[in-house]
N, C-alpha and C. Protein backbone atom coordinates (compact mmCIF):
# COMPACT_ATOMS: atom_id res chain seq x y z
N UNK A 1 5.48 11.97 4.67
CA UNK A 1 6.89 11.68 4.91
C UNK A 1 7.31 10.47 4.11
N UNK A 2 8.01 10.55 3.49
CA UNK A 2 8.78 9.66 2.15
C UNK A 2 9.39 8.25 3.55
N UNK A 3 10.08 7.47 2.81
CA UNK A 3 10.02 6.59 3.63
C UNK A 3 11.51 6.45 3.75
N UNK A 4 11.99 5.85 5.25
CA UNK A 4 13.23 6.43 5.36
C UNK A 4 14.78 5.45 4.84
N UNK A 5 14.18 4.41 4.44
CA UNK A 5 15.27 3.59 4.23
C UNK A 5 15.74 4.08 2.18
N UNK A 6 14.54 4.06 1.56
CA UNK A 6 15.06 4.52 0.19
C UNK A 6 14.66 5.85 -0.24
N UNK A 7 13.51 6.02 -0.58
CA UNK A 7 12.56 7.34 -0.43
C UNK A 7 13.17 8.40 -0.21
N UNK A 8 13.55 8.53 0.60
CA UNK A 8 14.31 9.89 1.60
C UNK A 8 15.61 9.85 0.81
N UNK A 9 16.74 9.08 0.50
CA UNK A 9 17.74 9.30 -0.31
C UNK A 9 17.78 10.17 -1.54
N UNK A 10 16.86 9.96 -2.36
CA UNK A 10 17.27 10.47 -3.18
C UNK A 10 17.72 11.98 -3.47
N UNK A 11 17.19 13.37 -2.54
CA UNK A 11 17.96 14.17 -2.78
C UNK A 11 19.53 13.97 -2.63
N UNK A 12 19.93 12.90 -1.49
CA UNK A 12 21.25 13.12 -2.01
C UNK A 12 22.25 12.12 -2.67
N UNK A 13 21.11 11.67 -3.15
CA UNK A 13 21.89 11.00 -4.72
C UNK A 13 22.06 11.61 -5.49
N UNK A 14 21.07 12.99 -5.57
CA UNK A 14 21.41 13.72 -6.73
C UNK A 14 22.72 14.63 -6.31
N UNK A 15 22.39 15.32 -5.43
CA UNK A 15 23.84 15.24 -4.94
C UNK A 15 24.74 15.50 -5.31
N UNK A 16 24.90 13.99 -4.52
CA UNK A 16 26.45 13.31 -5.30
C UNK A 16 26.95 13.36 -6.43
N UNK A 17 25.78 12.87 -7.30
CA UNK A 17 25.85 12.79 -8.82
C UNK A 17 26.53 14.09 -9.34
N UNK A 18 25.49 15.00 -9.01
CA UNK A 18 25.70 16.39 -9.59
C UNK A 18 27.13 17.25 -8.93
N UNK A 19 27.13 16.96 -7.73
CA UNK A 19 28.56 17.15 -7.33
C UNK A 19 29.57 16.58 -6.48
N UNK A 20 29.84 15.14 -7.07
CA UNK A 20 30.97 14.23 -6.29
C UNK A 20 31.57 14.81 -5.51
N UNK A 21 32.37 15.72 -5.93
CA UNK A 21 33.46 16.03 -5.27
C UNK A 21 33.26 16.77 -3.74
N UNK A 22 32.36 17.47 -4.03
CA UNK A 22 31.99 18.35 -2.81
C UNK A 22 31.15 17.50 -1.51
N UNK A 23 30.85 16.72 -1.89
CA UNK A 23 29.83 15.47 -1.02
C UNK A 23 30.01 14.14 -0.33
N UNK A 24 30.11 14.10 0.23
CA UNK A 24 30.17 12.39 0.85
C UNK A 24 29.05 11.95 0.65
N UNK A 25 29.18 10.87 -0.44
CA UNK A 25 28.12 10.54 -0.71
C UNK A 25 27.28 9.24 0.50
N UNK A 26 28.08 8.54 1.13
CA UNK A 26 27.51 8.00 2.43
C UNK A 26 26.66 8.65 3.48
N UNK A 27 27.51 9.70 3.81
CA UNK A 27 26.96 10.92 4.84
C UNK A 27 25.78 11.26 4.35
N UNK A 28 25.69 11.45 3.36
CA UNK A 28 24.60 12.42 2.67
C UNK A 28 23.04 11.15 2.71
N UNK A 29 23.33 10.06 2.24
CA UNK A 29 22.57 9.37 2.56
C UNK A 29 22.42 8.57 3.80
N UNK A 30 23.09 8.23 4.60
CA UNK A 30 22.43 7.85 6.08
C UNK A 30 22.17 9.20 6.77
N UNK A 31 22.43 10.04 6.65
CA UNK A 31 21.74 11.68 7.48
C UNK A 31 20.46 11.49 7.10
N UNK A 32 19.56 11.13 5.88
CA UNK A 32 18.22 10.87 5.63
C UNK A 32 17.54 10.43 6.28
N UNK A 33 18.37 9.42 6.72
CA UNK A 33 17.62 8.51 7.58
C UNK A 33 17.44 8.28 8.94
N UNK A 34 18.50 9.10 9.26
CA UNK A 34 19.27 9.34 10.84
C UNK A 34 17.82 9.79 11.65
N UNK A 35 16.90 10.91 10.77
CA UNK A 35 16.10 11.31 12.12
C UNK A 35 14.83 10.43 12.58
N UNK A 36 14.76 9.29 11.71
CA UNK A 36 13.55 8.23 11.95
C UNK A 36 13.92 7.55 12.61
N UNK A 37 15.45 7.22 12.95
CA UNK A 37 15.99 6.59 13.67
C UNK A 37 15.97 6.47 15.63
N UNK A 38 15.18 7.77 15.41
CA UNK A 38 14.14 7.93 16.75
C UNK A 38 13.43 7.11 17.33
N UNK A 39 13.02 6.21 16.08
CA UNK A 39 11.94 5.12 16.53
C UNK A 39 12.66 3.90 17.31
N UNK A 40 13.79 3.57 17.08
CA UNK A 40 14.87 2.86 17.84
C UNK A 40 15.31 3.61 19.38
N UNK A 41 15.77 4.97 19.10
CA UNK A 41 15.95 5.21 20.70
C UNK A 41 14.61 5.48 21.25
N UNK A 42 13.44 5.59 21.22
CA UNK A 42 12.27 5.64 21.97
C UNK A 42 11.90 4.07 22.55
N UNK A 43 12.63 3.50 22.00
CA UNK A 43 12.28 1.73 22.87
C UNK A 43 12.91 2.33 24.33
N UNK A 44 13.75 2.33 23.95
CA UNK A 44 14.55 2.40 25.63
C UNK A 44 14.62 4.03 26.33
N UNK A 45 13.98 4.94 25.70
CA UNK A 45 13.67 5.95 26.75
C UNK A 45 11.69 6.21 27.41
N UNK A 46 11.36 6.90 28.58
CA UNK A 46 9.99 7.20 28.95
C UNK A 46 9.79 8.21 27.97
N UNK A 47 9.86 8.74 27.08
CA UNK A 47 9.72 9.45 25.97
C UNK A 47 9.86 9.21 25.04
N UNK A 48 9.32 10.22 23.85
CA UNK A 48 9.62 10.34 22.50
C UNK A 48 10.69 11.41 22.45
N UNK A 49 11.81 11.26 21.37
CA UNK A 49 12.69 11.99 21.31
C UNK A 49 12.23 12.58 19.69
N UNK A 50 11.43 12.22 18.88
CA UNK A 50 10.79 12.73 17.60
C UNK A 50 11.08 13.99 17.06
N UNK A 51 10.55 14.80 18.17
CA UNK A 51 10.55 16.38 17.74
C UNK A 51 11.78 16.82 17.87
N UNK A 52 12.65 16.19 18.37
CA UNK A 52 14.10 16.58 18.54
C UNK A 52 14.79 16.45 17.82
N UNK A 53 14.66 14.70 17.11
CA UNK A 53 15.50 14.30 16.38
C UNK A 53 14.87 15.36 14.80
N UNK A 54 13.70 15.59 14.59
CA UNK A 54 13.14 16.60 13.91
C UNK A 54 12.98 17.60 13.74
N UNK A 55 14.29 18.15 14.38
CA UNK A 55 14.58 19.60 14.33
C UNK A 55 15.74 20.32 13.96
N UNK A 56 15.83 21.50 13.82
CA UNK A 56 17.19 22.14 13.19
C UNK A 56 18.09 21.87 14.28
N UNK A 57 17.60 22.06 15.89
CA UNK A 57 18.92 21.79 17.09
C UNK A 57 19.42 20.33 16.67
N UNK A 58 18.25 19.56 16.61
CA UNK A 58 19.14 18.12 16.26
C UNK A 58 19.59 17.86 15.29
N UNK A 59 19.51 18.32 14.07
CA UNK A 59 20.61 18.32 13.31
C UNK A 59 21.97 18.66 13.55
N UNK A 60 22.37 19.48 14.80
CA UNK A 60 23.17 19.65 15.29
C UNK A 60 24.05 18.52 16.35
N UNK A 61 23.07 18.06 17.24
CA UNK A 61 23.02 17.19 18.46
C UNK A 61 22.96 15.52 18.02
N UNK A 62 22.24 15.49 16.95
CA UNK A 62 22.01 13.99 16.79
C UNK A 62 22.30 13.79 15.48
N UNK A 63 21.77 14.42 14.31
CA UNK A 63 21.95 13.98 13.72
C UNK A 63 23.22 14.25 12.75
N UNK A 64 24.44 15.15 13.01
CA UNK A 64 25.36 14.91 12.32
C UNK A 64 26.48 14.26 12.95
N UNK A 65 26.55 14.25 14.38
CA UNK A 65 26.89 13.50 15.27
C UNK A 65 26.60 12.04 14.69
N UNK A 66 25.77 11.45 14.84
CA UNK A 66 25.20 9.71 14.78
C UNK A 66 25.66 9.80 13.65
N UNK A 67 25.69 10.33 12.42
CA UNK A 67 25.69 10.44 11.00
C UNK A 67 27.22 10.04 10.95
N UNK A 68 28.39 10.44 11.62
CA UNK A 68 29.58 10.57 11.28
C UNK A 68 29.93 8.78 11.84
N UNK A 69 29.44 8.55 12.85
CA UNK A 69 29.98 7.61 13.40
C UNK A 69 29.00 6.18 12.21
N UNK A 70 27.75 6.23 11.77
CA UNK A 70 27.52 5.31 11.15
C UNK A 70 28.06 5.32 9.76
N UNK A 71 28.72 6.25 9.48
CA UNK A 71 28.99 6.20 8.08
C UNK A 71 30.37 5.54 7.96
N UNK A 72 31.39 5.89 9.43
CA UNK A 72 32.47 5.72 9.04
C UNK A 72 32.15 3.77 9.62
N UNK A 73 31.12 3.12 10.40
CA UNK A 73 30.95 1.98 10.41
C UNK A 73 30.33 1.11 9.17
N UNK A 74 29.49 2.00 8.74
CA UNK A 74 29.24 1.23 7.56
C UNK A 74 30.18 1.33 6.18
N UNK A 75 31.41 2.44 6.23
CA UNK A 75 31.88 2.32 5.06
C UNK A 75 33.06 1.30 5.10
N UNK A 76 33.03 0.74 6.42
CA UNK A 76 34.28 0.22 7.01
C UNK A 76 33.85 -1.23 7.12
N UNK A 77 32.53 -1.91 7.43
CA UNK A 77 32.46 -3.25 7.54
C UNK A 77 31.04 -3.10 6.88
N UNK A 78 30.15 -2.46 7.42
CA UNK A 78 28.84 -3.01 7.10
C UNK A 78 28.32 -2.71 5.38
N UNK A 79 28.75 -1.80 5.02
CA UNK A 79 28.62 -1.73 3.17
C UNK A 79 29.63 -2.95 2.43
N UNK A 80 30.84 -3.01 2.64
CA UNK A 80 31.77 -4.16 2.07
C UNK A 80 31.23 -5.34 2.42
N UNK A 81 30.57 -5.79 4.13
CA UNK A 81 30.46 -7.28 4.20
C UNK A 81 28.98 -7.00 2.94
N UNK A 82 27.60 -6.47 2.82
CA UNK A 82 26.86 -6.71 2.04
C UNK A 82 27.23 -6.97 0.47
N UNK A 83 28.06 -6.27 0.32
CA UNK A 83 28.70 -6.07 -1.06
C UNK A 83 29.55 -7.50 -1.08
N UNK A 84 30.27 -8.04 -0.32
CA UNK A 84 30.71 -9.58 -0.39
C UNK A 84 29.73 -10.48 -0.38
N UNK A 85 28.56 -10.21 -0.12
CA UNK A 85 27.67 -11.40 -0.17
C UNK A 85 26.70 -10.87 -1.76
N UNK A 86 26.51 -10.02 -1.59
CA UNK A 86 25.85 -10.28 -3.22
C UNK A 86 26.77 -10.34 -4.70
N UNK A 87 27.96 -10.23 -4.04
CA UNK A 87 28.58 -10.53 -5.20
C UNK A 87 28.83 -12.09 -5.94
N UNK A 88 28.27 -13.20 -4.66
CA UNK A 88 27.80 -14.64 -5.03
C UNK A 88 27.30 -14.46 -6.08
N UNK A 89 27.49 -16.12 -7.17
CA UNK A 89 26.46 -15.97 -8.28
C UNK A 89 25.02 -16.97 -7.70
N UNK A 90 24.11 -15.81 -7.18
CA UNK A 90 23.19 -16.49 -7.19
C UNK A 90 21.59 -15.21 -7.45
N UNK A 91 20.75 -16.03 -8.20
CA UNK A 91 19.20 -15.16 -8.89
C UNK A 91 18.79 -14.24 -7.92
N UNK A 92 18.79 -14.50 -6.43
CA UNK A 92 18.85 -14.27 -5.16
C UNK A 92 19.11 -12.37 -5.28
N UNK A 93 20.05 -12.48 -6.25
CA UNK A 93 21.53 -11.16 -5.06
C UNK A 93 21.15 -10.39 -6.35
N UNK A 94 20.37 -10.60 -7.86
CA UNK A 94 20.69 -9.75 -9.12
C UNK A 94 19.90 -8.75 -8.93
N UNK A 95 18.46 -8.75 -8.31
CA UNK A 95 18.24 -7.37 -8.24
C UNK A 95 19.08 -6.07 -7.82
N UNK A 96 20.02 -6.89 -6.01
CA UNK A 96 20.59 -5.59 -5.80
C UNK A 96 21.89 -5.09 -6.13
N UNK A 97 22.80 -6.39 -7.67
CA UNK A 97 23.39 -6.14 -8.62
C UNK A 97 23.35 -5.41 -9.28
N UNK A 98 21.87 -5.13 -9.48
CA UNK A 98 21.22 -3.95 -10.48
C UNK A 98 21.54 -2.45 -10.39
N UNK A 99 21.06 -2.93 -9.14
CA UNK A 99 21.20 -1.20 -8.26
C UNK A 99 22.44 -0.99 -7.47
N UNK A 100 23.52 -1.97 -7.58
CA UNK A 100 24.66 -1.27 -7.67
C UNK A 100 25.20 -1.53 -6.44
N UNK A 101 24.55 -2.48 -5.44
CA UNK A 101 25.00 -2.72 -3.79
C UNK A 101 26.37 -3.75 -3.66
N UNK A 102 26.80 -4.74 -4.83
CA UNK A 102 27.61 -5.18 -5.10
C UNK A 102 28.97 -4.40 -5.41
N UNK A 103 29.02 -3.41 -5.58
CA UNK A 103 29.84 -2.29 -5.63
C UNK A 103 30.62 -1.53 -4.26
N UNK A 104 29.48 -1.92 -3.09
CA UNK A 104 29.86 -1.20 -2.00
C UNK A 104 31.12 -1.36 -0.98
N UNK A 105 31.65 -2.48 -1.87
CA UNK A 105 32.98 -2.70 -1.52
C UNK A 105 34.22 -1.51 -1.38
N UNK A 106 33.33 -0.71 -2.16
CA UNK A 106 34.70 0.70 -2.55
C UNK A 106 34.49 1.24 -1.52
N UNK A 107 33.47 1.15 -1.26
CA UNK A 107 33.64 1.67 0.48
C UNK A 107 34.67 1.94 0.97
N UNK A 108 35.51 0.86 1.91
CA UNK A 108 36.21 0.57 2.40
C UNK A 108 37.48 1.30 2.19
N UNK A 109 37.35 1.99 0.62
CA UNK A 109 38.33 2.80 0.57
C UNK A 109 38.70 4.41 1.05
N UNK A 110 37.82 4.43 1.68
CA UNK A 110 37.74 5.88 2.16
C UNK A 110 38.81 6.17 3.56
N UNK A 111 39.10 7.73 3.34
CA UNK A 111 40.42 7.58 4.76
C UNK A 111 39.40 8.93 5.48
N UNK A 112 39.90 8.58 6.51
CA UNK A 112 39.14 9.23 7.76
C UNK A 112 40.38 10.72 8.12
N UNK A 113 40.09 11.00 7.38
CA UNK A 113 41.20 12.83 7.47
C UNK A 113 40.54 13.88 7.82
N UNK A 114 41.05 14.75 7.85
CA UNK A 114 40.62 16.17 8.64
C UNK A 114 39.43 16.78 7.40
N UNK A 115 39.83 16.11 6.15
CA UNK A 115 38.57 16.82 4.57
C UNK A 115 37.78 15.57 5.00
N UNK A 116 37.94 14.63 5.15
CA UNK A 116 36.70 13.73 5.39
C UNK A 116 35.48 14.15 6.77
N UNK A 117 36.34 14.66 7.75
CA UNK A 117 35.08 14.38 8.63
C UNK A 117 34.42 16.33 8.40
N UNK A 118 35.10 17.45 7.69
CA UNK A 118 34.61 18.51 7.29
C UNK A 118 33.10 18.15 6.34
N UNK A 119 33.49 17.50 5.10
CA UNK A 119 32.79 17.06 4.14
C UNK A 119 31.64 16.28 4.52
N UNK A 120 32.17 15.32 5.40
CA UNK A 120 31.11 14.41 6.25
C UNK A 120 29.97 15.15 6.71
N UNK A 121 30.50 16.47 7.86
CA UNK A 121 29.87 16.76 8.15
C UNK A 121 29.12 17.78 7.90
N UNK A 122 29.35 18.97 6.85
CA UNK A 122 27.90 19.41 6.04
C UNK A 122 27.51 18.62 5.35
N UNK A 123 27.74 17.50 4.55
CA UNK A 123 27.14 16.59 4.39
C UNK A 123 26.22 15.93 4.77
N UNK A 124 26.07 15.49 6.02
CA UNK A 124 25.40 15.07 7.06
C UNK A 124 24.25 16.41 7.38
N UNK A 125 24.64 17.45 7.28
CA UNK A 125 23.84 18.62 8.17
C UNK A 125 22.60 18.96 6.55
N UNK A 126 23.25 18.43 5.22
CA UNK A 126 22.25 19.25 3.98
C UNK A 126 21.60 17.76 3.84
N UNK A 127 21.73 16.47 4.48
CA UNK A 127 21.08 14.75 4.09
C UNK A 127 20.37 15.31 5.07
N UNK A 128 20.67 15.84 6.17
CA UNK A 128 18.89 15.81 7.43
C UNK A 128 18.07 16.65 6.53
N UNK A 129 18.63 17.81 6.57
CA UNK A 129 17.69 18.92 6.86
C UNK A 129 16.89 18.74 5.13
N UNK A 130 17.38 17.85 4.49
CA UNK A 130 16.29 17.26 3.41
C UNK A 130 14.99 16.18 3.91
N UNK A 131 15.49 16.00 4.96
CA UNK A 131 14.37 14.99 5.60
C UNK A 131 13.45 15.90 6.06
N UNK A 132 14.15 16.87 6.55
CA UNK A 132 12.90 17.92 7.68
C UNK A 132 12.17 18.93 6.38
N UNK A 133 12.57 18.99 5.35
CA UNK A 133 12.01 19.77 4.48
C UNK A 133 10.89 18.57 3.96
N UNK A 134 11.02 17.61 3.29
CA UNK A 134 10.25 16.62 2.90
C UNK A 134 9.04 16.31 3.31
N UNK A 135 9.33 16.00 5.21
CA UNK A 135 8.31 16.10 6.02
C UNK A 135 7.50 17.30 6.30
N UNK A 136 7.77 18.26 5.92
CA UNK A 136 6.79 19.41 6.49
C UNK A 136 5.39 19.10 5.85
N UNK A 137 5.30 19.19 4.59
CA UNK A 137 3.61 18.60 4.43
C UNK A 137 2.88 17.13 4.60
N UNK A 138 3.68 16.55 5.01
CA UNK A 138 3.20 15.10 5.50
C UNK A 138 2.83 14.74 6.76
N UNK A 139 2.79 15.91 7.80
CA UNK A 139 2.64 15.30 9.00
C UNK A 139 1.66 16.65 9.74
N UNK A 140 0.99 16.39 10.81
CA UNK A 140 0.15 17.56 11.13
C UNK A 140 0.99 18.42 12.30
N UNK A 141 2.01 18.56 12.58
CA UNK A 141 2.73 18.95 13.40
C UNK A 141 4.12 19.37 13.10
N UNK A 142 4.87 19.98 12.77
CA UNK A 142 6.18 21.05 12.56
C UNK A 142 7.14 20.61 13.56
N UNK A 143 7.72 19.74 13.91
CA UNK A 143 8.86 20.25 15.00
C UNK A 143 9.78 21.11 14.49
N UNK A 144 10.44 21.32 13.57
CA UNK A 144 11.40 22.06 13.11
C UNK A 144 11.92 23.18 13.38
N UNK A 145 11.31 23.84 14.58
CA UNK A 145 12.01 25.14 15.70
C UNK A 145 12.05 24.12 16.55
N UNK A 146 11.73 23.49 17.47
CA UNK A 146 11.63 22.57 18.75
C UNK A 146 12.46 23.37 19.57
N UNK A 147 12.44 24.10 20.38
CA UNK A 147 11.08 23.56 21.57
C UNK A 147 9.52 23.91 20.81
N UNK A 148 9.76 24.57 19.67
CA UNK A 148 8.26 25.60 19.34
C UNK A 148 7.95 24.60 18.24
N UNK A 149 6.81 24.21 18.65
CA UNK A 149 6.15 22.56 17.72
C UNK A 149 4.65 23.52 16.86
N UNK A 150 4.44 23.75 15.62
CA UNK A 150 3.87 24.28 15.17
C UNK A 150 2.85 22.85 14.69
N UNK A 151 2.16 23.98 14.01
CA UNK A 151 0.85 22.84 13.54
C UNK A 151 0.29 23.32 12.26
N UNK A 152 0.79 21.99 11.27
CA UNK A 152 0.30 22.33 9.54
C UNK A 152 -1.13 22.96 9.36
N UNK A 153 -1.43 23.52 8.75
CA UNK A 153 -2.57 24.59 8.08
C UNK A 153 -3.86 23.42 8.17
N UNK A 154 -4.82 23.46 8.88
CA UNK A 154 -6.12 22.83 8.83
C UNK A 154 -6.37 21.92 7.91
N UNK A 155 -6.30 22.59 7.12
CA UNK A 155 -6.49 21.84 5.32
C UNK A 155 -5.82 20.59 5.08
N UNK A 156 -4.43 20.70 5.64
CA UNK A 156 -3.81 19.32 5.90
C UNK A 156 -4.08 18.42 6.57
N UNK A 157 -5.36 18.68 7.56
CA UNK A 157 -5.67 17.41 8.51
C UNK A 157 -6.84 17.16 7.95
N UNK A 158 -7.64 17.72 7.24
CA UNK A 158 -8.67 17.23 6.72
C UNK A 158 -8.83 15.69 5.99
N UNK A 159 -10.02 15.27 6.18
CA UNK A 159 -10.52 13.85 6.11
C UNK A 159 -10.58 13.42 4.22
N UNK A 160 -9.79 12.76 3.70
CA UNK A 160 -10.48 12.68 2.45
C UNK A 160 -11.43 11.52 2.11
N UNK A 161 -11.13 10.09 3.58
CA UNK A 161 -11.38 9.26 3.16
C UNK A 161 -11.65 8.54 4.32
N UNK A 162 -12.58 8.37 5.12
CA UNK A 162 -13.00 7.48 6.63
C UNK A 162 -13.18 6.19 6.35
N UNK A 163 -12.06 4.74 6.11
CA UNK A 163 -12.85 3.97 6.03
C UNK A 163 -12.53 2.62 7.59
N UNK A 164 -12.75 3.70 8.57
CA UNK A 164 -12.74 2.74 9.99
C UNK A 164 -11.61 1.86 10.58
N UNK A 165 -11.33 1.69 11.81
CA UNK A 165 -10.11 1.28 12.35
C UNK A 165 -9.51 0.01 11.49
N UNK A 166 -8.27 0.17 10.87
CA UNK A 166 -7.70 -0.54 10.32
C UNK A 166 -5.89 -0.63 11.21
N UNK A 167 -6.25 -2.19 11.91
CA UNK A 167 -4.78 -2.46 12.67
C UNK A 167 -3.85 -3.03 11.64
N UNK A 168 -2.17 -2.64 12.07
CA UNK A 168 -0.94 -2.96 11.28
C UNK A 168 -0.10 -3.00 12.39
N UNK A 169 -0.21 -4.60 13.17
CA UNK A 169 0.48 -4.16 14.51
C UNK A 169 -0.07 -3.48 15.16
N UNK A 170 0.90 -2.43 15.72
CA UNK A 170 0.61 -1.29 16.75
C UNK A 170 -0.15 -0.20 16.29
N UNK A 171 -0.01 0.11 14.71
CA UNK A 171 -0.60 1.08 14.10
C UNK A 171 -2.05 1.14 13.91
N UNK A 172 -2.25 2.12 13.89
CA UNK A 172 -3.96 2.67 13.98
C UNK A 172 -4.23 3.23 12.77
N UNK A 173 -4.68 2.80 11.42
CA UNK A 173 -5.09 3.56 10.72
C UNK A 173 -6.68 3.33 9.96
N UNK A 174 -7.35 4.87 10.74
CA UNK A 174 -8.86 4.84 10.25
C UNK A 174 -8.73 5.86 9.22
N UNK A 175 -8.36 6.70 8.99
CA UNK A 175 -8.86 7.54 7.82
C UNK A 175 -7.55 8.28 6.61
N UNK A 176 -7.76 8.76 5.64
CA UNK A 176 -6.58 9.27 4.61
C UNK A 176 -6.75 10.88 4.76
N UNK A 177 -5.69 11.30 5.17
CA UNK A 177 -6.03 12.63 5.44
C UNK A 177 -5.20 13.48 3.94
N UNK A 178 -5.44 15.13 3.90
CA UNK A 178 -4.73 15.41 2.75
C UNK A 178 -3.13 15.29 3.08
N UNK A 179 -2.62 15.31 4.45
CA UNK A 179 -1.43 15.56 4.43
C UNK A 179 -1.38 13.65 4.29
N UNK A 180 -1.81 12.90 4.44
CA UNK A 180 -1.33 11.62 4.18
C UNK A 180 -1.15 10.95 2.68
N UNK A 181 -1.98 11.70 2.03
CA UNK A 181 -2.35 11.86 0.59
C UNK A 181 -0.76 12.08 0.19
N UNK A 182 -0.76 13.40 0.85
CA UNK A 182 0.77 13.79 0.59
C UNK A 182 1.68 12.99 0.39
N UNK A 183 1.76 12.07 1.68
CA UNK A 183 3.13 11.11 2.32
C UNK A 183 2.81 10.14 0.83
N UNK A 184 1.90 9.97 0.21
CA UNK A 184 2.07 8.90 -0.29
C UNK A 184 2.42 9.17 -2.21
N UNK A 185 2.44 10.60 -2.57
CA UNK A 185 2.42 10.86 -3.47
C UNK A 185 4.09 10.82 -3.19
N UNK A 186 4.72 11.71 -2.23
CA UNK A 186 5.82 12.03 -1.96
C UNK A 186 6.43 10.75 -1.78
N UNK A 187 5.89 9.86 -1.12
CA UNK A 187 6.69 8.04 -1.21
C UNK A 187 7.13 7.89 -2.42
N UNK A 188 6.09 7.66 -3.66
CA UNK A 188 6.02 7.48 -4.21
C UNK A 188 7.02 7.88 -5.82
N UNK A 189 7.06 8.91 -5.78
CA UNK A 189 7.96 9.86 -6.66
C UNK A 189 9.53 10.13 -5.61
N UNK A 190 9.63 9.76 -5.01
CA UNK A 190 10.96 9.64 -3.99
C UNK A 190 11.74 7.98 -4.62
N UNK A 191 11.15 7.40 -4.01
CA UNK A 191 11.12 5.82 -4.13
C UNK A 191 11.56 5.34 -5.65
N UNK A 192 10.71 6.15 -6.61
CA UNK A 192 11.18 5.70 -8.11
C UNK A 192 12.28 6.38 -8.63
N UNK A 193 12.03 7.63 -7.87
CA UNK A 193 13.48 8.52 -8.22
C UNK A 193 15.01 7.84 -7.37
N UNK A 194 15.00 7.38 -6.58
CA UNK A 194 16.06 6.88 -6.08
C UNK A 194 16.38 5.74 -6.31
N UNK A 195 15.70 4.62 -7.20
CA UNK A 195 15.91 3.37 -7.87
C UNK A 195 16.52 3.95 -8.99
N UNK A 196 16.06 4.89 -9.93
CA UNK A 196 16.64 5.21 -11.04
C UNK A 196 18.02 5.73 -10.74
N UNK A 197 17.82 6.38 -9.58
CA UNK A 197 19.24 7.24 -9.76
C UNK A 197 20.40 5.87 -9.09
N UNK A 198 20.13 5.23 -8.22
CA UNK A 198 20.88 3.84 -7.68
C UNK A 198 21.58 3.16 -9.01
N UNK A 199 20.46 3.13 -9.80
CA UNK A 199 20.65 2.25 -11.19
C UNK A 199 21.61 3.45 -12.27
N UNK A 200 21.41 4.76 -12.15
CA UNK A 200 22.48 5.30 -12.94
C UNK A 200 23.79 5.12 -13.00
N UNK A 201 24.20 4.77 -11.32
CA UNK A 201 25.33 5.62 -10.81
C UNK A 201 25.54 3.81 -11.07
N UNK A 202 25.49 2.72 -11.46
CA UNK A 202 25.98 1.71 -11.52
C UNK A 202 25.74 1.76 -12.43
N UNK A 203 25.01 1.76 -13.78
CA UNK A 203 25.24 1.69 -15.08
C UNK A 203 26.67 2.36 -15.56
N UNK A 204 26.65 3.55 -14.82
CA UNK A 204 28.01 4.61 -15.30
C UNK A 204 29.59 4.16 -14.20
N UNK A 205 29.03 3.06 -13.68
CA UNK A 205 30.30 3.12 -12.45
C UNK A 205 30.83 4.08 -11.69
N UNK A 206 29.66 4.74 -11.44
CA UNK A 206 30.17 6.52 -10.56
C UNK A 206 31.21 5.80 -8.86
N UNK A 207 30.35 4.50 -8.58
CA UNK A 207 30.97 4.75 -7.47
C UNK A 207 32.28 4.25 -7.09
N UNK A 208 33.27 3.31 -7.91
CA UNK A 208 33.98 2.81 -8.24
C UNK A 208 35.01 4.13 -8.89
N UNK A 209 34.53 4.65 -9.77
CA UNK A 209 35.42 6.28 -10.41
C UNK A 209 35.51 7.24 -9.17
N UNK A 210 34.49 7.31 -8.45
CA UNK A 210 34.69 8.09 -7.26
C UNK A 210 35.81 7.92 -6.40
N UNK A 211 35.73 6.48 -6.10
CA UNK A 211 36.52 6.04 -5.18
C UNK A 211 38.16 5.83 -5.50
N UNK A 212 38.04 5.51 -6.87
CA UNK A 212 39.26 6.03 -7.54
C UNK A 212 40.32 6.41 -7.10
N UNK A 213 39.17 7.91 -7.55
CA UNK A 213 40.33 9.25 -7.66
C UNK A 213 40.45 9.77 -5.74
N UNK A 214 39.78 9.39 -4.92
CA UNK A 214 40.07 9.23 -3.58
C UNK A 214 41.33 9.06 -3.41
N UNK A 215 42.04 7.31 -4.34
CA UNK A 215 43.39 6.83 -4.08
C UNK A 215 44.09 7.83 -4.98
N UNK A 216 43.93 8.76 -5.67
CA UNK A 216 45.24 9.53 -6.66
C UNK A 216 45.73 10.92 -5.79
C-alpha cells in the first residue's frame, strides 16, 4: 500500500492533468487518502472501521461523503492559509515552492454549485477506488466486497526476509513479506511519480489556468 499522504495521489494527478475539465482536481486527491483516514476514527471507536473504509460500500458511505466536506474545507481555508505562509521569502518554504503549494491560493476560487458537488463527487468515488485498487497486492487480506474479506494468494504472505522483532512505536515489524516487497516498490514509483507530476503542473501553471477559466 503506497503511502497515503503523497504516494496514493498520483493517479489523480494524472487525472487532472490529462483531463482538467472533467475532474476536481482536490476531490480526486483527498479521496486517496480518505480511506487511511480510518486510522483517526479507530482512536475513538471499540473497533476497527478498516475494512469498511476499504471497501466499494464505503466508497459510498465514507468516503465520498468525508471527501466532499474536506475538500470544500480545505479549498476554502486550509489550502490558501498554507499557500499564505509559504509564499514568505524564506529557504524554509522553497522546496514546497517547487512543487507548487504556494499556488494553493487558487483554491479559494472555486464555487460550490450543483457541477461542483456532481464533479466532486465521481471524483471522489474514481480518487478511492484508486486506493482500493493499489492496495490489493500489498496487504494479505481484500476487504473490497466487505462484509466478504478475502485473502491474497499464499504467495503473497510468504517470508522473503526474517530479520526478528523490530519496534516503531506501536508497530511490530519482524519479517519482509512478498506482498510487503510490494508496498514498497509501489511506495516507491508512486511517491516519485507524484513529485514529478506536482512539479509539472507548477512549472506549466496548470493550477492557476485551471482556476482561471473557473472565473470565465
Amino acid at each position: 500500500m503506497p503511502n497515503g499522504v503523497i504516494s496514493h495521489q498520483a493517479p489523480g494527478l494524472l487525472l487532472k492533468i490529462k483531463y482538467p475539465k472533467k475532474f476536481d482536481g482536490t476531490a480526486l486527491c483527498i479521496s486517496t487518502l480518505v480511506p487511511d483516514l480510518s486510522i483517526l476514527v479507530d482512536f475513538f471507536l471499540p473497533f476497527s472501521v478498516r475494512n469498511i473504509t476499504h471497501s466499494l460500500l464505503g466508497l459510498f458511505i465514507y468516503t465520498i461523503p468525508l471527501t466532499l466536506i474536506l475538500t470544500i474545507l480545505f479549498c476554502t481555508y486550509i489550502g490558501p492559509f498554507i499557500a499564505n505562509i509559504v509564499k514568505r521569502e524564506s529557504r524554509i518554504y522553497k522546496p514546497l515552492k517547487y512543487f507548487g503549494i504556494d499556488e494553493w491560493d487558487n483554491l479559494n476560487k472555486k464555487k460550490y454549485n450543483k457541477r461542483f458537488f456532481i464533479v466532486a463527487s465521481y471524483s471522489a468515488l474514481i480518487g478511492g477506488l484508486t486506493h482500493l485498487l493499489l492496495d490489493l497486492p500489498a496487504h494479505g487480506q481484500i476487504p473490497m466486497f466487505f462484509p466478504i474479506i478475502l485473502q491474497n494468494p499464499d504467495i503473497l504472505l510468504y517470508s522473503l526476509i526474517d530479520f526478528g522483532p523490530i519496534y516503531i512505536g506501536p508497530i511490530k515489524i519482524d519479517r519482509l513479506t512478498v506482498y510487503g516487497l510490494i508496498w514498497i516498490i509501489e511506495d516507491t514509483i508512486t511517491l516519485v511519480l507524484s513529485l514529478y507530476l506536482l512539479r509539472y503542473i507548477k512549472k506549466h501553471n496548470l493550477i492557476s489556468k485551471w482556476y482561471d477559466e473557473l472565473q470565465r
